[in-house]
Protein backbone atom coordinates (compact mmCIF):
# COMPACT_ATOMS: atom_id res chain seq x y z
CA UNK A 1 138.58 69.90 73.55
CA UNK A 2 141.43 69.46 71.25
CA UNK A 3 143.22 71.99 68.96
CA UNK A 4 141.00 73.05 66.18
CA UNK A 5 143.06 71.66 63.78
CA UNK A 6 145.85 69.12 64.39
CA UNK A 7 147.13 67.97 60.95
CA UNK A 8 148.78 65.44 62.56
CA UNK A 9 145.86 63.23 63.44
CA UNK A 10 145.48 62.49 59.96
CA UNK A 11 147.98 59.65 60.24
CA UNK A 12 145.49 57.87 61.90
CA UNK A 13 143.50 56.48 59.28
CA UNK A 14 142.75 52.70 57.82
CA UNK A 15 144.40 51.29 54.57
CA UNK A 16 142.82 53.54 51.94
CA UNK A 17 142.85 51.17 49.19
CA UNK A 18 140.15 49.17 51.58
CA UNK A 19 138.67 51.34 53.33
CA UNK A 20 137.17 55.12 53.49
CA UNK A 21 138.36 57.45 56.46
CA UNK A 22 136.66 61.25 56.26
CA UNK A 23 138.59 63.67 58.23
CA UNK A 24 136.89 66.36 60.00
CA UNK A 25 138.20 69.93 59.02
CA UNK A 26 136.79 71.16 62.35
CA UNK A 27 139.63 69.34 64.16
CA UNK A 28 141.63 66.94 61.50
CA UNK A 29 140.52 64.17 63.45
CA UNK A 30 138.96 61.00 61.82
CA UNK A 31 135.39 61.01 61.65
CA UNK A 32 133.93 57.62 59.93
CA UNK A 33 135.59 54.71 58.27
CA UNK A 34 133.81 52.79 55.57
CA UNK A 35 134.70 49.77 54.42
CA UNK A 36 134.86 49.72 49.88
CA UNK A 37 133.67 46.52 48.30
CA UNK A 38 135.86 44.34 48.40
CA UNK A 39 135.24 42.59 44.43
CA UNK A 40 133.61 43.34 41.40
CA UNK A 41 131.53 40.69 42.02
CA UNK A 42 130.32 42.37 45.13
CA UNK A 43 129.49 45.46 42.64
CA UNK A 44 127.59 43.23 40.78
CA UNK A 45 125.00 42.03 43.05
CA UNK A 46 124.28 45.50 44.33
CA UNK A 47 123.73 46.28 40.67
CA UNK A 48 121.14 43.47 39.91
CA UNK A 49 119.62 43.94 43.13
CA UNK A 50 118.93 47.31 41.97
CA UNK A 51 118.00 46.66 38.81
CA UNK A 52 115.45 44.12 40.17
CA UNK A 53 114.24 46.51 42.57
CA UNK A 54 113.52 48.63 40.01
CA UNK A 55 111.54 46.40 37.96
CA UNK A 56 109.26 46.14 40.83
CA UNK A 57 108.75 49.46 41.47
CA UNK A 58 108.10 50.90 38.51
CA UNK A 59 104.61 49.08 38.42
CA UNK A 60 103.49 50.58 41.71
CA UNK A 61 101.11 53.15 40.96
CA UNK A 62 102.53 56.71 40.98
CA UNK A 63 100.17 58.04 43.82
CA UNK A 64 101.37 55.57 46.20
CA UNK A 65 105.25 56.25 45.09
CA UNK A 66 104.20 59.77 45.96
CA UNK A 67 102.73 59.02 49.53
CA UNK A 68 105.57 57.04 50.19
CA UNK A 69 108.46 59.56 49.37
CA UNK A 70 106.62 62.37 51.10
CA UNK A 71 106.76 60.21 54.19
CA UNK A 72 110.55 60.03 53.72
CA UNK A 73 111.31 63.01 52.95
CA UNK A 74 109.11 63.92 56.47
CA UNK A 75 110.90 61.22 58.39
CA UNK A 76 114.54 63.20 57.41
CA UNK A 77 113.01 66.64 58.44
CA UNK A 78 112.10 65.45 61.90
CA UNK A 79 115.95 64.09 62.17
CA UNK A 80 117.11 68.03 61.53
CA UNK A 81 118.03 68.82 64.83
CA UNK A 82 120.17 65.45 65.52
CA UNK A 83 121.69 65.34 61.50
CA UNK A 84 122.74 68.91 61.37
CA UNK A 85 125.95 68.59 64.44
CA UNK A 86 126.53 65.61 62.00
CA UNK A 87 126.68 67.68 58.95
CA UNK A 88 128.77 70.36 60.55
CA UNK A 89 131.48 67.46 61.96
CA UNK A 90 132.07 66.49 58.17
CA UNK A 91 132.16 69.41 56.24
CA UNK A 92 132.55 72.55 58.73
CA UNK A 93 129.37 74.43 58.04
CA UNK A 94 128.52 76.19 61.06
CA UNK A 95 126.12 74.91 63.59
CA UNK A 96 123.49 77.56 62.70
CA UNK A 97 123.15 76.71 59.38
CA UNK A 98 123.01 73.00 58.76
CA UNK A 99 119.53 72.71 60.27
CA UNK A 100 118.15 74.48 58.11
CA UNK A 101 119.78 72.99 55.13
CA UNK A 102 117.92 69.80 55.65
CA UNK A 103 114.67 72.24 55.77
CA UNK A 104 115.56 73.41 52.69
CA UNK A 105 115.98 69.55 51.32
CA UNK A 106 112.14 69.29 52.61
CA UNK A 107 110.98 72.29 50.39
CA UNK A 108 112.13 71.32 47.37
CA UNK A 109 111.16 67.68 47.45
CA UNK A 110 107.92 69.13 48.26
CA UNK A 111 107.75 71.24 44.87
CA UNK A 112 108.57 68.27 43.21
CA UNK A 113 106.48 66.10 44.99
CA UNK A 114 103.62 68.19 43.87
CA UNK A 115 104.16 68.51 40.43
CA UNK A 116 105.37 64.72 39.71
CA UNK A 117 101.66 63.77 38.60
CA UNK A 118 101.48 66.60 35.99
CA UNK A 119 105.03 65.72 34.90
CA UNK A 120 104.74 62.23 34.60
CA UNK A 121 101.21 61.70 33.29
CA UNK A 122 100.49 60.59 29.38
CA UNK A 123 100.58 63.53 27.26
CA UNK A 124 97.71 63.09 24.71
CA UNK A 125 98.61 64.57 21.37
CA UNK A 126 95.75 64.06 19.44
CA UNK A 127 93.78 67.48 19.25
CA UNK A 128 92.98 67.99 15.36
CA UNK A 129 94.40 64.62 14.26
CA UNK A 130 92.46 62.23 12.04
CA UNK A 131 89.18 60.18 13.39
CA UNK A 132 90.02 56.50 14.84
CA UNK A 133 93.72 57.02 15.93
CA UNK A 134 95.36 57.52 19.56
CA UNK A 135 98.41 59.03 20.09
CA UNK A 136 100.06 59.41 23.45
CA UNK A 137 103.46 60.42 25.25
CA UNK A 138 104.66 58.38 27.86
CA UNK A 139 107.11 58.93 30.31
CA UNK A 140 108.76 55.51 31.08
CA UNK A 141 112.02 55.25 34.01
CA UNK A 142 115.14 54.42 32.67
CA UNK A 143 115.71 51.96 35.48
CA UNK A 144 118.94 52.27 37.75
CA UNK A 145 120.25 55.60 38.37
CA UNK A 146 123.71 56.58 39.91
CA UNK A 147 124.16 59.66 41.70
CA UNK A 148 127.27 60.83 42.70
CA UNK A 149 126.99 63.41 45.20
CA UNK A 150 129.00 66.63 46.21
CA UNK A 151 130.51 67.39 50.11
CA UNK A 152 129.69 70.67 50.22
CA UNK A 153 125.59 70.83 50.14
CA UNK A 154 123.74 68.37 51.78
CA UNK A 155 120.46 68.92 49.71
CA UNK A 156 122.01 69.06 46.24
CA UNK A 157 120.89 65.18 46.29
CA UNK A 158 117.28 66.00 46.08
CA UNK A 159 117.70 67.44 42.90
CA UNK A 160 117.74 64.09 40.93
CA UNK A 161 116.91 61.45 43.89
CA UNK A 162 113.18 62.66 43.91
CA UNK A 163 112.63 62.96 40.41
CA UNK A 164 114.22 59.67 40.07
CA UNK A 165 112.42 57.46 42.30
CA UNK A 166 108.76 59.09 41.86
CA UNK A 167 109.80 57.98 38.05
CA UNK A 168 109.87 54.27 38.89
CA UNK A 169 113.70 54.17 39.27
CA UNK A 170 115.58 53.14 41.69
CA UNK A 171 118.40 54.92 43.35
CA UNK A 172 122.46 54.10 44.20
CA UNK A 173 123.70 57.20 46.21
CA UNK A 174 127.85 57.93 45.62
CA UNK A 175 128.77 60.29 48.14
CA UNK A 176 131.37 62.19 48.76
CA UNK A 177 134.09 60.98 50.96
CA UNK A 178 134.08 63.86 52.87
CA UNK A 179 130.20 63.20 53.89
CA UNK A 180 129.64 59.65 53.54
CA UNK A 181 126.98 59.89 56.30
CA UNK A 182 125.15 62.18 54.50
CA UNK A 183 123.90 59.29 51.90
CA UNK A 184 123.46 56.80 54.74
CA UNK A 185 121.06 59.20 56.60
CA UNK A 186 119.01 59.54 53.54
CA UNK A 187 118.71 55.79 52.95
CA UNK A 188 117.77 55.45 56.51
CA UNK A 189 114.82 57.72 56.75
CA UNK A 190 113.31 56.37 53.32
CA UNK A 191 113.25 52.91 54.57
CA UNK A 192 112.18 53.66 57.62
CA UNK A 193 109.15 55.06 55.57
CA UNK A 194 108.76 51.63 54.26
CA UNK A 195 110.93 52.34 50.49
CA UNK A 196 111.16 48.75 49.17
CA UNK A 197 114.48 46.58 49.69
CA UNK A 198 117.34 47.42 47.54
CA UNK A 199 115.23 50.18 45.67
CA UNK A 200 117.72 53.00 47.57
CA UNK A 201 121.34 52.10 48.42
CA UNK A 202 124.67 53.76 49.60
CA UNK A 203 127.73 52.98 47.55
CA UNK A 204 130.98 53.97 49.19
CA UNK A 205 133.28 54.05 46.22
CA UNK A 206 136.95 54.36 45.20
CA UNK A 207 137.45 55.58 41.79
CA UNK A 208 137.99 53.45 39.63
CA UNK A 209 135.15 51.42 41.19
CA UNK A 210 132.71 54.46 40.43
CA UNK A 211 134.45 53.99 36.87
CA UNK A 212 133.23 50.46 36.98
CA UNK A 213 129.31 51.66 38.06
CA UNK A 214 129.21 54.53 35.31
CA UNK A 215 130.24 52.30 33.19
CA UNK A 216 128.13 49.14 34.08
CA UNK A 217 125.30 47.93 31.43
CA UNK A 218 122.57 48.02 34.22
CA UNK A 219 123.31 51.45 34.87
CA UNK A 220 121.82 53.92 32.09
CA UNK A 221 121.52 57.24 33.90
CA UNK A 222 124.67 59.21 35.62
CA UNK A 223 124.23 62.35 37.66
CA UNK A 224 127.74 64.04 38.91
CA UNK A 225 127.83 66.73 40.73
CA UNK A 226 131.67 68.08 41.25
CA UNK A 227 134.95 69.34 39.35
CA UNK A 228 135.49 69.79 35.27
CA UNK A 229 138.30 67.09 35.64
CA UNK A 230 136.08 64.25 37.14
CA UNK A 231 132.97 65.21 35.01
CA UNK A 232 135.56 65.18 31.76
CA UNK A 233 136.18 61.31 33.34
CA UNK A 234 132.49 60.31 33.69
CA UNK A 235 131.97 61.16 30.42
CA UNK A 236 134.81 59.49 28.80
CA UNK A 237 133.45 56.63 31.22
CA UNK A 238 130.57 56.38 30.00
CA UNK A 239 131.45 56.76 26.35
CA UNK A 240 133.64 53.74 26.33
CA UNK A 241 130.65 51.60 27.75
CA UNK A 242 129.05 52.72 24.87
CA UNK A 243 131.81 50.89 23.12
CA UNK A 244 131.94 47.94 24.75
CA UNK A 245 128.62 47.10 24.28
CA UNK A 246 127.86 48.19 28.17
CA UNK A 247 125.21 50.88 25.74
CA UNK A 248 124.78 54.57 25.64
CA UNK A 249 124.58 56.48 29.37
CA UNK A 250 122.71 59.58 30.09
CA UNK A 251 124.99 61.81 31.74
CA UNK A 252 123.89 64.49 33.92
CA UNK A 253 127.06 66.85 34.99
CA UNK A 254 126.92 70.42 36.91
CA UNK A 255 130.77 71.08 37.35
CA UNK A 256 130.82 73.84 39.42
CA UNK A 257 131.80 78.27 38.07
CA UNK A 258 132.96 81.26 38.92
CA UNK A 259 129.72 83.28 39.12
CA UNK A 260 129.98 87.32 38.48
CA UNK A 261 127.82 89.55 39.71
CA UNK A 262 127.15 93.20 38.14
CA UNK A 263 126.20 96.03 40.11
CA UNK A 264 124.43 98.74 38.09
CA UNK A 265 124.79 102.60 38.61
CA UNK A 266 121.11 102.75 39.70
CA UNK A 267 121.13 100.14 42.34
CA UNK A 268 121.63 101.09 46.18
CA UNK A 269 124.96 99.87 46.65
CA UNK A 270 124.48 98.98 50.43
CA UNK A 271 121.57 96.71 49.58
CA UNK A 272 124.05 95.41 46.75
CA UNK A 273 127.25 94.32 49.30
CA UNK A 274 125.19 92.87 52.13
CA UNK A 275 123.22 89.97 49.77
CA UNK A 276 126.59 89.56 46.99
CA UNK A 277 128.84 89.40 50.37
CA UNK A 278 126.57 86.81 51.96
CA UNK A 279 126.59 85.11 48.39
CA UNK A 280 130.38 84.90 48.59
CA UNK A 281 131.13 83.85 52.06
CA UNK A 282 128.16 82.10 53.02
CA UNK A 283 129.98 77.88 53.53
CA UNK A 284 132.89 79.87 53.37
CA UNK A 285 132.82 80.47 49.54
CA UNK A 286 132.47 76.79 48.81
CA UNK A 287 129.59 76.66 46.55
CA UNK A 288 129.03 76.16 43.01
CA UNK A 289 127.40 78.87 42.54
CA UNK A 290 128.77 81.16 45.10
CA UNK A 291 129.89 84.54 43.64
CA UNK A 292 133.55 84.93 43.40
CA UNK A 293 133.87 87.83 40.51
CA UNK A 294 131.80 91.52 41.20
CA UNK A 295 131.98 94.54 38.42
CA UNK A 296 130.36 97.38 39.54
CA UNK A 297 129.72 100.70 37.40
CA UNK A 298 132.04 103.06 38.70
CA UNK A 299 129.42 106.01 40.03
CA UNK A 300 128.82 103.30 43.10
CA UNK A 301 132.38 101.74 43.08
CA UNK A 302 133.67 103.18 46.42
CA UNK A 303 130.17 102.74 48.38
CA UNK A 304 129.88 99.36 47.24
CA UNK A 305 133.55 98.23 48.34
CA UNK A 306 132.74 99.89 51.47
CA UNK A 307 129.63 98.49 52.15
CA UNK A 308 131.11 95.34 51.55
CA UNK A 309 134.50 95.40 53.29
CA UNK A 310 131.80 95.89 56.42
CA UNK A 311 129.81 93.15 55.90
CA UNK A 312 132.67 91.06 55.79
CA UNK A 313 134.36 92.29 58.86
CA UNK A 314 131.53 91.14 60.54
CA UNK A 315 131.54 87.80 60.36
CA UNK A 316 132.43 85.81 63.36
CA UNK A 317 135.66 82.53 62.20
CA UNK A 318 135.37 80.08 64.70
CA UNK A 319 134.56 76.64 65.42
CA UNK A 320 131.79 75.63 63.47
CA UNK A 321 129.92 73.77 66.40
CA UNK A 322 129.79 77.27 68.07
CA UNK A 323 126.17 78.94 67.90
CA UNK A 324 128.16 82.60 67.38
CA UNK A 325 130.40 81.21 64.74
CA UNK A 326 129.24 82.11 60.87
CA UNK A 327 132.17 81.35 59.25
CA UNK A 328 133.83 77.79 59.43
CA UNK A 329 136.81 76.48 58.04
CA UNK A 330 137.49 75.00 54.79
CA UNK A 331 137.50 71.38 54.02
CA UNK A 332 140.78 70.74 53.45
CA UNK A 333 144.12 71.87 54.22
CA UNK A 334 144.28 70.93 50.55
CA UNK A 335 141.79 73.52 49.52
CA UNK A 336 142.97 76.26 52.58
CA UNK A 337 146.47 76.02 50.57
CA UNK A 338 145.10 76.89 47.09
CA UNK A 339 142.78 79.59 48.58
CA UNK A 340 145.63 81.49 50.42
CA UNK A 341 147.49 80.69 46.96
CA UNK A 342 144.96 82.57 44.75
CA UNK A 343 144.99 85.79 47.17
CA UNK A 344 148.78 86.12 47.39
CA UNK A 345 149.23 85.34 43.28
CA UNK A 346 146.75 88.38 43.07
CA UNK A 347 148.45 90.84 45.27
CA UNK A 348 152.03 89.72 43.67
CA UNK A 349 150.07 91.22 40.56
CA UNK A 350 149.02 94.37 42.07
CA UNK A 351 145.68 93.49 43.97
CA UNK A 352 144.68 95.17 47.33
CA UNK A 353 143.58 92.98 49.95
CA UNK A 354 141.19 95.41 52.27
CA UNK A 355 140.68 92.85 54.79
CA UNK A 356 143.31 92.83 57.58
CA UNK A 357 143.66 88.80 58.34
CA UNK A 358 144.85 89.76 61.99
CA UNK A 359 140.72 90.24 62.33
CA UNK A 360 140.42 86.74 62.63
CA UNK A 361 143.01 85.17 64.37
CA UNK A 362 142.16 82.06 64.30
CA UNK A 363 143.08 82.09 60.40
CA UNK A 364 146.43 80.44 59.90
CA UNK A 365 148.68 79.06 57.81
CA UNK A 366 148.91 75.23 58.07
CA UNK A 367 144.89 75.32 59.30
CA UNK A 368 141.97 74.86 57.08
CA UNK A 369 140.43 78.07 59.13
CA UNK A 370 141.03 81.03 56.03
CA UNK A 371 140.46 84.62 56.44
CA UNK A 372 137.51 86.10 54.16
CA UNK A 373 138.75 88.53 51.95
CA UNK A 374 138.07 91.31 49.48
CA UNK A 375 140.26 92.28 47.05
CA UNK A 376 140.54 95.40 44.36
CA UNK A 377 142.19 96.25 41.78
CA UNK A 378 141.87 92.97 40.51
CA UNK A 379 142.41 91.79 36.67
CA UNK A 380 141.60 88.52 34.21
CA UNK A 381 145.33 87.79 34.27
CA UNK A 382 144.75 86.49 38.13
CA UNK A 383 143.44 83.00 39.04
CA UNK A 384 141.16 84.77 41.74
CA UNK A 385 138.76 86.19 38.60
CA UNK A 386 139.56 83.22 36.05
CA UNK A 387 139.73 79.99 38.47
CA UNK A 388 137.53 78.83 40.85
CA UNK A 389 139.01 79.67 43.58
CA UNK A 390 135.76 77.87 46.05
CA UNK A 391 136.77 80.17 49.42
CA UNK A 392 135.51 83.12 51.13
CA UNK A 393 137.19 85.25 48.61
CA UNK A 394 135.65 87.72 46.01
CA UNK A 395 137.45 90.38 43.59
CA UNK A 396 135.68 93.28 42.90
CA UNK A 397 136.45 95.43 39.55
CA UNK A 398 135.74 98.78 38.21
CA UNK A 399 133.34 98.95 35.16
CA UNK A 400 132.09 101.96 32.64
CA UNK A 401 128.99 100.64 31.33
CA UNK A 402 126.77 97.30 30.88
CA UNK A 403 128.73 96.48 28.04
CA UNK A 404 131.95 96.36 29.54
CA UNK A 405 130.09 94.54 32.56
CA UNK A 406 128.80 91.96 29.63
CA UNK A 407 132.48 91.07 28.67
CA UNK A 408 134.08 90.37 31.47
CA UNK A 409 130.58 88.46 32.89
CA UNK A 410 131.08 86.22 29.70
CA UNK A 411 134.49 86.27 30.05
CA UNK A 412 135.03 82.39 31.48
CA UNK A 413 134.94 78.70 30.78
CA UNK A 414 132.00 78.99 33.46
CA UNK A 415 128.44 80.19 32.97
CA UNK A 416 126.92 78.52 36.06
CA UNK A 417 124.82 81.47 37.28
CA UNK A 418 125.42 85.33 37.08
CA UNK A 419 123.63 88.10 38.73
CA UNK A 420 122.44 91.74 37.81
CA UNK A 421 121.66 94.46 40.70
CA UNK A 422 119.36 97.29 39.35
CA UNK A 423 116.38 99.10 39.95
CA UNK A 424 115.35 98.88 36.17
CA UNK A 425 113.93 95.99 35.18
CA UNK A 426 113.98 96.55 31.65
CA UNK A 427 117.88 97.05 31.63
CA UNK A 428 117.88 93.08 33.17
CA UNK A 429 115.98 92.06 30.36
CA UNK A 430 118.16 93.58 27.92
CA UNK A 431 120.95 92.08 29.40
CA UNK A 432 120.10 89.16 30.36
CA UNK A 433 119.69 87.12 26.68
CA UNK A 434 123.48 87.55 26.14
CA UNK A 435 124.62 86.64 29.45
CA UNK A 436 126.01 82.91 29.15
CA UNK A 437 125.11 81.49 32.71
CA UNK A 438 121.76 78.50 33.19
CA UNK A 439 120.89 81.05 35.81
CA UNK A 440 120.11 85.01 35.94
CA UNK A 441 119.02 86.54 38.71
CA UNK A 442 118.29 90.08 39.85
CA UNK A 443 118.67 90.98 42.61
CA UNK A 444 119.93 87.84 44.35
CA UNK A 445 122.11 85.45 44.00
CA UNK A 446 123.46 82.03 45.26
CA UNK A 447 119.86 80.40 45.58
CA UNK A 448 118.03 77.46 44.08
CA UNK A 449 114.85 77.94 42.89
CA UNK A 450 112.96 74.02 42.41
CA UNK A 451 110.17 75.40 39.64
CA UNK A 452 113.47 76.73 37.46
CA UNK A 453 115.71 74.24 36.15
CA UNK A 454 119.23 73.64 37.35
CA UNK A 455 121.54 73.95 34.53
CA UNK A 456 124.99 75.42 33.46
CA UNK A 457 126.67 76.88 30.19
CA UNK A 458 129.73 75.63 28.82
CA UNK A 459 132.14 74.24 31.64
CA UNK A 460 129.14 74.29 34.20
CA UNK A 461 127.77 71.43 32.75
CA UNK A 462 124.91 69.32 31.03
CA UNK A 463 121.63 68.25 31.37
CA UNK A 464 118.96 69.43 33.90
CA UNK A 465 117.41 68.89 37.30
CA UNK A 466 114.86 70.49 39.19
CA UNK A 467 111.98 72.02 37.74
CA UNK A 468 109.05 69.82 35.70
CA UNK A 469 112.55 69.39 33.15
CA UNK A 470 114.11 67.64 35.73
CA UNK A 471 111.87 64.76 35.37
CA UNK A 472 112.94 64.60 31.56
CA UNK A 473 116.60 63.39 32.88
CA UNK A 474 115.20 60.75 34.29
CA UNK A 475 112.78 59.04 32.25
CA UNK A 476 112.62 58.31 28.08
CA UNK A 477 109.94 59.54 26.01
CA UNK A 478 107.84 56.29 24.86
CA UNK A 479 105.36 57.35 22.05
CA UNK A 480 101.91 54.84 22.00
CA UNK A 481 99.93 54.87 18.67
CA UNK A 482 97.04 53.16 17.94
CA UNK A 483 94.72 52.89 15.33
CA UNK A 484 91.64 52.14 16.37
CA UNK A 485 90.14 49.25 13.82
């Protein structure tokens, strides 16, 4: 087997203005090479063959859109076992995991495919209206939708691809470079299950390509799923369709945070470090809504950063293809450098790193393998509390009371989700209306829940998926009324 990571290989790689290479951050070696389109014209036809796909589709009776999905969406699950080595090759989640992940695809295109009907059925409004008039509420596709998926979580793409195609829509899939694969599998299994021609296709992109799709008349619907820089482009994309005529997009964005968690005074502490340390390491950090920032009331303070620096300690860095292994490496030595960055701009301020790196050896500099790491004595003036940092790293701070808990929670141009640990259930509630995150839990933390809807304050993002909501994005409201003469 060769060196777990040999930055060198990455020279080996096809012209990148033609074509896509994905390097593996198991190994740096190159994984999969894509060819882009080669014209605009090529971009085209894809387009219109969508868009006629689409047309075709959306007159086929919902129940039998519904059968057919579900038989797609079984035809992936069956390919768990053989997808999830895949899944680990591209984007270093360990072996254990990815399995499941596609499981976890399964159950919430299941939620969804149960509640479609209800969601997209005529809403009748007229209940104590005048005699000899019909009014209704119709839920009409808005025809080809683009979807431009993130590396790091294979099953984020069910969040809009259901919803979209159970809507009469059809479906062009923009993954990530780092898993291209993970589109193509998806397109495979649905027509396998019979999805009509053209109705679901895989668009390997370069950017200003993707700035051609968003921007594209036949396109009306964006969902992006990745950093505040490229959403801030997709909408500025999309805007100057609007004035060139190309008309106005619907633009879905969730950009990513820098989710707190708060630890109250009456909360077991133990309980506390085991789930927020799993919701900070767990893909090595690299979630959008993994928890990077903890503020615990000071009466559990020392428990808690003990019961979390052993948590932590027990994770196992390794190869990711490993079955003991439950931390892999980053994606990048891009990403490794900025991570290691963050820690040591933090301890050059005054932080204490309680996690001795010589634990996990195979965490060097150079590598994408990075040490997991708790820090104290941690501040706002650090990019570890105010960045997103997207590692196994979390900074834990020191707090008097909810309200000083409240600030520094709201404290951020992120409000993706945000979590509150306590026994009292009343205190959550009287928290929880001022903290500025799409998602509160208590008592957990880094999980998707398909009946609530997927959303983010402020730098998190726009627009909605999952949920009955998440059928809203991709449809328009078409209002019938008749008079009855």
């Amino acid at each position: 087997m060769a060196a777990l990571y040999d930055p060198t290989t990455q020279n080996n790689v096809q012209d990148p203005h033609t074509t896509l290479t994905t390097i593996s951050p198991v190994d740096g070696s190159p994984l999969v090479t894509r060819p882009y389109p080669t014209s605009t014209a090529q971009l085209d036809h894809h387009l219109e063959q969508a868009h006629h796909a689409h047309r075709q589709w959306r007159n086929v009776p919902l129940a039998d859109r519904i059968k057919l999905v579900t038989a797609a969406v079984d035809h992936l699950a069956s390919r768990a076992l053989d997808l999830g080595p895949e899944l680990t090759s591209q984007m270093g989640r360990p072996k254990r995991y990815t399995a499941a992940e596609i499981a976890t695809f399964k159950d919430r295109a299941q939620w969804l495919l149960a509640h479609a009907d209800k969601a997209l059925k005529d809403e009748n409004v007229d209940e104590g209206r005048p005699e000899g008039f019909t009014r209704i509420i119709r839920r009409t596709p808005v025809g080809v939708c683009l979807l431009v998926g993130a590396w790091n979580v294979h099953m984020i793409t069910v969040n809009a691809l259901i919803p979209a195609l159970l809507a009469g829509n059809s479906v062009l899939l923009k993954p990530s470079p780092q898993t291209p694969l993970v589109a193509e599998r998806i397109q495979e299994s649905f027509e396998a299950a019979g999805l009509p021609a053209n109705l679901l296709q895989t668009l390997h992109l370069t950017p200003s390509q993707m700035d051609y799709v968003v921007g594209h008349p036949l396109v009306p619907f964006v969902s992006f799923t990745g950093s505040v820089a490229n959403g801030k482009r997709v909408e500025k994309t999309a805007a100057d369709a609007a004035d060139k005529g190309h008309g106005f997009k619907m633009v879905g964005l969730e950009l990513g945070g820098k989710d707190a968690a708060y630890v109250r005074e009456d909360c077991d502490p133990a309980y506390a470090a085991e789930n927020i340390v799993d919701g900070a390491m767990f893909n090595s950090g690299q979630s959008c809504c993994a928890v990077e920032r903890v503020y615990v009331h000071e009466s559990v303070y020392d428990r808690f950063v003990e019961e979390a620096v052993k948590v932590v300690k027990d994770y196992k860095l390794g190869d990711p293809r490993d079955e003991e292994t439950t931390l892999g490496p980053v994606i990048s030595l891009r990403s490794a450098a900025m991570i290691r960055e963050h820690i040591s701009e933090a301890v050059s301020k005054g932080a204490k790193a309680l996690i001795d790196e010589s634990l996990f050896p195979l965490a060097k500099e150079g590598t994408t393998y990075v040490a997991p790491q708790v820090l104290v004595d941690v501040d706002h003036g650090m990019k570890v509390m105010s960045d997103e940092t997207f590692g196994p790293v979390m900074g834990i701070m020191k707090v008097k009371d909810d309200a000083e808990a409240l600030k520094l929670i709201n404290d951020s141009p992120f409000g993706l989700t945000a979590s509150i640990w306590t026994k009292d259930t009343s205190a959550y509630y009287e928290l929880v209306d001022d903290v500025d995150a799409g998602t509160v839990y208590m008592n957990r933390c880094d999980y998707l829940e398909p009946a609530l809807c997927w959303t983010g304050f402020k730098d998190s993002g726009r627009g909605i998926s999952l949920s009955r909501y998440g059928f809203d994005a991709v449809t328009k409201a078409k209002s019938l009324h008749l008079r009855n003469v």
